[in-house]
PDB file of N, CA and C in Angstrom:
ATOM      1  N   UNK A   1     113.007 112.015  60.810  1.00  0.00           N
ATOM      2  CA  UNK A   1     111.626 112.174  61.238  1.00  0.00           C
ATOM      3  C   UNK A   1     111.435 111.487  62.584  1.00  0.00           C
ATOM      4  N   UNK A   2     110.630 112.200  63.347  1.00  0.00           N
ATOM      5  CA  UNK A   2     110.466 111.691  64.769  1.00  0.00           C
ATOM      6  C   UNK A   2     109.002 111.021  64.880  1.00  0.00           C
ATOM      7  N   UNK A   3     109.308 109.985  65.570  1.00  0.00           N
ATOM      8  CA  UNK A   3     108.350 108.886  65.630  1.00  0.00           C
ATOM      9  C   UNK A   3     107.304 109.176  67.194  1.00  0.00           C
ATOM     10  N   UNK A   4     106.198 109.206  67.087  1.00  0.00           N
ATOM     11  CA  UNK A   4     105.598 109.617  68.027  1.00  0.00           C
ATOM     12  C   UNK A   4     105.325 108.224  68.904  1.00  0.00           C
ATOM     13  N   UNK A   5     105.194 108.953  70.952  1.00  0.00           N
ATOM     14  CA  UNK A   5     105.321 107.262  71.323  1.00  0.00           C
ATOM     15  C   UNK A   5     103.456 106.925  71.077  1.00  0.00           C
ATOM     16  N   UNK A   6     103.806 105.252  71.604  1.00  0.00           N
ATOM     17  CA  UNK A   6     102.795 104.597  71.096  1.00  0.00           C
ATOM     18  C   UNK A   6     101.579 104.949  71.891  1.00  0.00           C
ATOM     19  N   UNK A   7     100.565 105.676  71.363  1.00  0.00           N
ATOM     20  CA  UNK A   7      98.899 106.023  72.255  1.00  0.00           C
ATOM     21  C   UNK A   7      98.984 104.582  73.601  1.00  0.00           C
ATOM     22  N   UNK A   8      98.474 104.853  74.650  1.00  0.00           N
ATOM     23  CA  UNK A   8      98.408 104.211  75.920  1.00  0.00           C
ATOM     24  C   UNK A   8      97.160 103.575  75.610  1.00  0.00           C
ATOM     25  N   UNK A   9      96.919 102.645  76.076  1.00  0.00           N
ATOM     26  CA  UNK A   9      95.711 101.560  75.890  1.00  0.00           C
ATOM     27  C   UNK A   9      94.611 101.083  77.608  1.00  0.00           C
ATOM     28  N   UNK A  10      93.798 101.795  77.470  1.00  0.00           N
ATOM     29  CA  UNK A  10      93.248 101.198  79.059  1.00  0.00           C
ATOM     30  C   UNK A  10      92.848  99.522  79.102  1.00  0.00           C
ATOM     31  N   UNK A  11      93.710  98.963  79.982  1.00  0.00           N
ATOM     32  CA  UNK A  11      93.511  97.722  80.415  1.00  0.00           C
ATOM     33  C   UNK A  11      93.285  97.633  81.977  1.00  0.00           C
ATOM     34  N   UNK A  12      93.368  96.142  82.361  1.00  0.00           N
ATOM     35  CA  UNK A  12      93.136  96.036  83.668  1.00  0.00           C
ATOM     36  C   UNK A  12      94.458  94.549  84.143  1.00  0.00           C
ATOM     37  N   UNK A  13      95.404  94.671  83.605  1.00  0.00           N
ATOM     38  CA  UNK A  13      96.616  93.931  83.352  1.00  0.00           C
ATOM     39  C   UNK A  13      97.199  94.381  84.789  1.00  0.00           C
ATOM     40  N   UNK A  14      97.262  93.308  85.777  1.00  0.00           N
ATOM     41  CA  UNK A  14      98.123  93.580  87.275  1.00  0.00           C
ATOM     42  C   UNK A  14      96.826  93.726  88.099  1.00  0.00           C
ATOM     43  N   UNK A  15      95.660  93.724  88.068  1.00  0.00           N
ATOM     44  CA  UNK A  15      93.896  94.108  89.063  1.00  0.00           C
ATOM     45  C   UNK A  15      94.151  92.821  89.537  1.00  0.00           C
ATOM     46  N   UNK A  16      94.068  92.807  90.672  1.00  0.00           N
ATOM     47  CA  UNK A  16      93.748  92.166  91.809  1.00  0.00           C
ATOM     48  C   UNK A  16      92.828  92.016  92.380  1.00  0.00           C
ATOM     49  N   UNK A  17      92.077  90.661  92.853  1.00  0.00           N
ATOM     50  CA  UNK A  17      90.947  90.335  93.642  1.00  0.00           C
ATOM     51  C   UNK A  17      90.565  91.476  94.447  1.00  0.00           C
ATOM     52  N   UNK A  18      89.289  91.925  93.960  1.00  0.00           N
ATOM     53  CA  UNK A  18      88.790  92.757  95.092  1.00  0.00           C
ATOM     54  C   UNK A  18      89.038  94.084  94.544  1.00  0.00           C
ATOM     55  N   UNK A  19      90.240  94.555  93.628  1.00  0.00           N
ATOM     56  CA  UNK A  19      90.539  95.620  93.238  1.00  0.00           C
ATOM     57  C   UNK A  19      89.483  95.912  91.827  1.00  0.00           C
ATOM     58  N   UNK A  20      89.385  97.623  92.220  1.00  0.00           N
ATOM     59  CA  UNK A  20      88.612  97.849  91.253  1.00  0.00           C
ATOM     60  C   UNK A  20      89.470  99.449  90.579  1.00  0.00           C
ATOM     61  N   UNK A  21      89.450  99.077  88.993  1.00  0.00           N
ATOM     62  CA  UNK A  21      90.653 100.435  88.217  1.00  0.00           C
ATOM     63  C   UNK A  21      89.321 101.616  87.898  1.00  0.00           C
ATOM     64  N   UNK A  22      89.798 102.577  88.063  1.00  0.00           N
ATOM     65  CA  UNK A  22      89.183 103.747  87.734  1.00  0.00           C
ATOM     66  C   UNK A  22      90.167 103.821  86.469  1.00  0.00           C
ATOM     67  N   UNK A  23      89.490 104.472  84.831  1.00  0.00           N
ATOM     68  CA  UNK A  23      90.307 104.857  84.249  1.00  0.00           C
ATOM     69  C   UNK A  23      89.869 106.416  83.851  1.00  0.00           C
ATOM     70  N   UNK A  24      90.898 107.010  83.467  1.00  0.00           N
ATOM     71  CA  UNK A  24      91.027 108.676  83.608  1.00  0.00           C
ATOM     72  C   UNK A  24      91.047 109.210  81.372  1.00  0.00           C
ATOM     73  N   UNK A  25      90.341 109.559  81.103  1.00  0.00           N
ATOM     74  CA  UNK A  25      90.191 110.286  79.928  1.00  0.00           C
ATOM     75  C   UNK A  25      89.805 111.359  79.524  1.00  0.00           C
ATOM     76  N   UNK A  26      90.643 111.869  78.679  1.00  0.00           N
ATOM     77  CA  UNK A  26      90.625 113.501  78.461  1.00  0.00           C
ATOM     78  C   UNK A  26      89.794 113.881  77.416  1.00  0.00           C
ATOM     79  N   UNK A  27      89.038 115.179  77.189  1.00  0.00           N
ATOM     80  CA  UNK A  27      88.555 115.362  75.644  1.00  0.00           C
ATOM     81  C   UNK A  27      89.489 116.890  75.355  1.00  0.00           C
ATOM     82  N   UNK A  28      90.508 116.587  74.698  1.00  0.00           N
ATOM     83  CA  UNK A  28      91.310 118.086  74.192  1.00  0.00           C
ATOM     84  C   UNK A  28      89.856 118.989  73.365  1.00  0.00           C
ATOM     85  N   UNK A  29      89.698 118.772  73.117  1.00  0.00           N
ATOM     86  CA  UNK A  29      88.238 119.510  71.883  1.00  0.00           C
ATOM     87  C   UNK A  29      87.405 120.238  73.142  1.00  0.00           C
ATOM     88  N   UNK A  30      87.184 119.503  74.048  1.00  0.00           N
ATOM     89  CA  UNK A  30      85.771 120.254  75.253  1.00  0.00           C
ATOM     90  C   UNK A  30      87.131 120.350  76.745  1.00  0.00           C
ATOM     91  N   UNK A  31      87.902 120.081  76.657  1.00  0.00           N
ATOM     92  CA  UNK A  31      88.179 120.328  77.850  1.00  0.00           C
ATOM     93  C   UNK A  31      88.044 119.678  79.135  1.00  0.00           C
ATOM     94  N   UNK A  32      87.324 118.150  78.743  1.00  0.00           N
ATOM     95  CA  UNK A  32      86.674 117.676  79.910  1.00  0.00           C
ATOM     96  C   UNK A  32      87.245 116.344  80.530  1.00  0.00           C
ATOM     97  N   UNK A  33      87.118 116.298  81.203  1.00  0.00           N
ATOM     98  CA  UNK A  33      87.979 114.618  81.850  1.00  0.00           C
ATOM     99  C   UNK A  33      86.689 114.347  82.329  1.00  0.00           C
ATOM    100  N   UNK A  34      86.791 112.668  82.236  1.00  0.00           N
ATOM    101  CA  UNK A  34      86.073 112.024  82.520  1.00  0.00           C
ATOM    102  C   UNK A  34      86.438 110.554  82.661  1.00  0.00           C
ATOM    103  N   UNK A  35      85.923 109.667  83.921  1.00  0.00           N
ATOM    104  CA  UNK A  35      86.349 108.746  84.525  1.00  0.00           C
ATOM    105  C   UNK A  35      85.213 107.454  84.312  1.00  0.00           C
ATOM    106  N   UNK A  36      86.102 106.225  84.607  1.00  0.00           N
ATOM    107  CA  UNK A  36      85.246 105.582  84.081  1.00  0.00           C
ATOM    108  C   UNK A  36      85.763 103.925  84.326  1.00  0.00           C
ATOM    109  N   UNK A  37      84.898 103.084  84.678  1.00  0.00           N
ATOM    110  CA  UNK A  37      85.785 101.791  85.287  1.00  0.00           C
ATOM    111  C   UNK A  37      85.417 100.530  84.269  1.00  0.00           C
ATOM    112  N   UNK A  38      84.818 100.686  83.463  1.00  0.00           N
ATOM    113  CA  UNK A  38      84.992  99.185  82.312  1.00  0.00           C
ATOM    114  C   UNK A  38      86.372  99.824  81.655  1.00  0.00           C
ATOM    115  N   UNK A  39      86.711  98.746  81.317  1.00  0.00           N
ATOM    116  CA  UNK A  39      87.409  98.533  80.200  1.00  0.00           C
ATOM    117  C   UNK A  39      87.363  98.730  78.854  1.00  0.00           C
ATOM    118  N   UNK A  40      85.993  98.174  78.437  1.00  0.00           N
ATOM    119  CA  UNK A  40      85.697  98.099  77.552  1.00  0.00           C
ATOM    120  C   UNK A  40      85.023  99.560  77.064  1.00  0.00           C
ATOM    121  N   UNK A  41      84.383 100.282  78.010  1.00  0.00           N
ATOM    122  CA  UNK A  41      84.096 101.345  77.534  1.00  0.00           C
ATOM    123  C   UNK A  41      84.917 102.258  77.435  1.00  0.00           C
ATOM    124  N   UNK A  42      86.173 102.492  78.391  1.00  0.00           N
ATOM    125  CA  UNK A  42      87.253 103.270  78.105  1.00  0.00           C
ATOM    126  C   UNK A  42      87.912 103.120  76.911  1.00  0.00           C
ATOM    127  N   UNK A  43      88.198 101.564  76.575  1.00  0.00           N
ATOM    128  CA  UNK A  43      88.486 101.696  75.223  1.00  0.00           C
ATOM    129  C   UNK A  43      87.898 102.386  74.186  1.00  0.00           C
ATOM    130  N   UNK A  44      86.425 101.854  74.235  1.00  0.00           N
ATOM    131  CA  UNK A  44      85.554 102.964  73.158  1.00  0.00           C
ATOM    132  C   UNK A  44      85.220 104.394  72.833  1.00  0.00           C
ATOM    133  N   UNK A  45      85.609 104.864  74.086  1.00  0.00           N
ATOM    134  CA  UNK A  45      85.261 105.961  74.549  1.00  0.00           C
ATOM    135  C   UNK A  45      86.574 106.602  73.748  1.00  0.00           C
ATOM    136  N   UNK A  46      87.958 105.941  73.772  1.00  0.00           N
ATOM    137  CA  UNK A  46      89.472 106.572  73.631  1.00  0.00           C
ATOM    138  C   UNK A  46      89.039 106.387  71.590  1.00  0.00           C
ATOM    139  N   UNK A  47      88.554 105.405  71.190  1.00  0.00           N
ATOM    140  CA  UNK A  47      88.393 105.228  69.662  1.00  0.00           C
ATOM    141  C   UNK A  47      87.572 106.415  69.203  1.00  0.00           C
ATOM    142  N   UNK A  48      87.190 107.704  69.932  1.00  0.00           N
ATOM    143  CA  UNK A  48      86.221 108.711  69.639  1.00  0.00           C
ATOM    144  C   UNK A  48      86.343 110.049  69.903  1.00  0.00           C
ATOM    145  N   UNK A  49      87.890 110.178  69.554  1.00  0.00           N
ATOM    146  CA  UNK A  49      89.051 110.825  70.024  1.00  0.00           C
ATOM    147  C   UNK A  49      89.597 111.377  71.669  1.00  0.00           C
ATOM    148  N   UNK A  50      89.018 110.461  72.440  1.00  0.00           N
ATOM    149  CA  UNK A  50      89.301 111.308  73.580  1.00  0.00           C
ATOM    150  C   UNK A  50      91.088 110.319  73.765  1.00  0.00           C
ATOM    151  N   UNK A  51      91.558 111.273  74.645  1.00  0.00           N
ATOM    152  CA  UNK A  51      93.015 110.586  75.321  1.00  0.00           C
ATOM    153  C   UNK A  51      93.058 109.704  76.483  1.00  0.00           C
ATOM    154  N   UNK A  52      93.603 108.785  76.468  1.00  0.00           N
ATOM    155  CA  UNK A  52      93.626 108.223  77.939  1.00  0.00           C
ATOM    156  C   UNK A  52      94.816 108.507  78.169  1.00  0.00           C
ATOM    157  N   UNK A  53      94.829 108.353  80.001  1.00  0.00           N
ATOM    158  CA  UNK A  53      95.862 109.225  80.828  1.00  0.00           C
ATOM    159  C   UNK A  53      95.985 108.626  81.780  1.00  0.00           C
ATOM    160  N   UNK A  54      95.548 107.761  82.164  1.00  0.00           N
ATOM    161  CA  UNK A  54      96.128 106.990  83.341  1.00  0.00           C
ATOM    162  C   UNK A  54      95.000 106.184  84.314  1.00  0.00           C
ATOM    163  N   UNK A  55      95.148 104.922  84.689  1.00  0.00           N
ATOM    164  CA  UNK A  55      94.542 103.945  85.590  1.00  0.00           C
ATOM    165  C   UNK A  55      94.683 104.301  86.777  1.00  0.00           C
ATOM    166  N   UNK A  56      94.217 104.287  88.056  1.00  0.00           N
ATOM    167  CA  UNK A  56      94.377 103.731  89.172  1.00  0.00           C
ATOM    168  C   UNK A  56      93.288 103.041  90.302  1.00  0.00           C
ATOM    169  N   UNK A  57      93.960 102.902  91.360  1.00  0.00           N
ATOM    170  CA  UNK A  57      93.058 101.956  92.217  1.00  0.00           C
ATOM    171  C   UNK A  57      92.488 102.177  93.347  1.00  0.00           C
TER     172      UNK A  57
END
């Protein structure tokens, strides 16, 4: 049986003074991406089935 890899987690681990992370989330169900710079809400946002997909700066 194949082990699926581990769901990605939005953090802000390596942000630098002054730097600010955009994070990137998908909804497979609607089709929609949507961006978003807390942390904390990306997390919540990913607990409500959407995917996260990637940080940047």
């Amino acid at each position: 049986m194949l082990s699926a890899a581990p769901a990605l987690t939005p953090n802000n681990n390596g942000q630098k003074a002054g730097e600010q992370y955009a994070f990137r989330l998908y909804n497979p169900n609607a089709g929609q991406h949507v961006y978003m710079t807390s942390v904390f809400e990306a997390i919540q946002t990913q607990k409500v089935d959407w995917t996260y997909e990637e940080k940047g700066d």
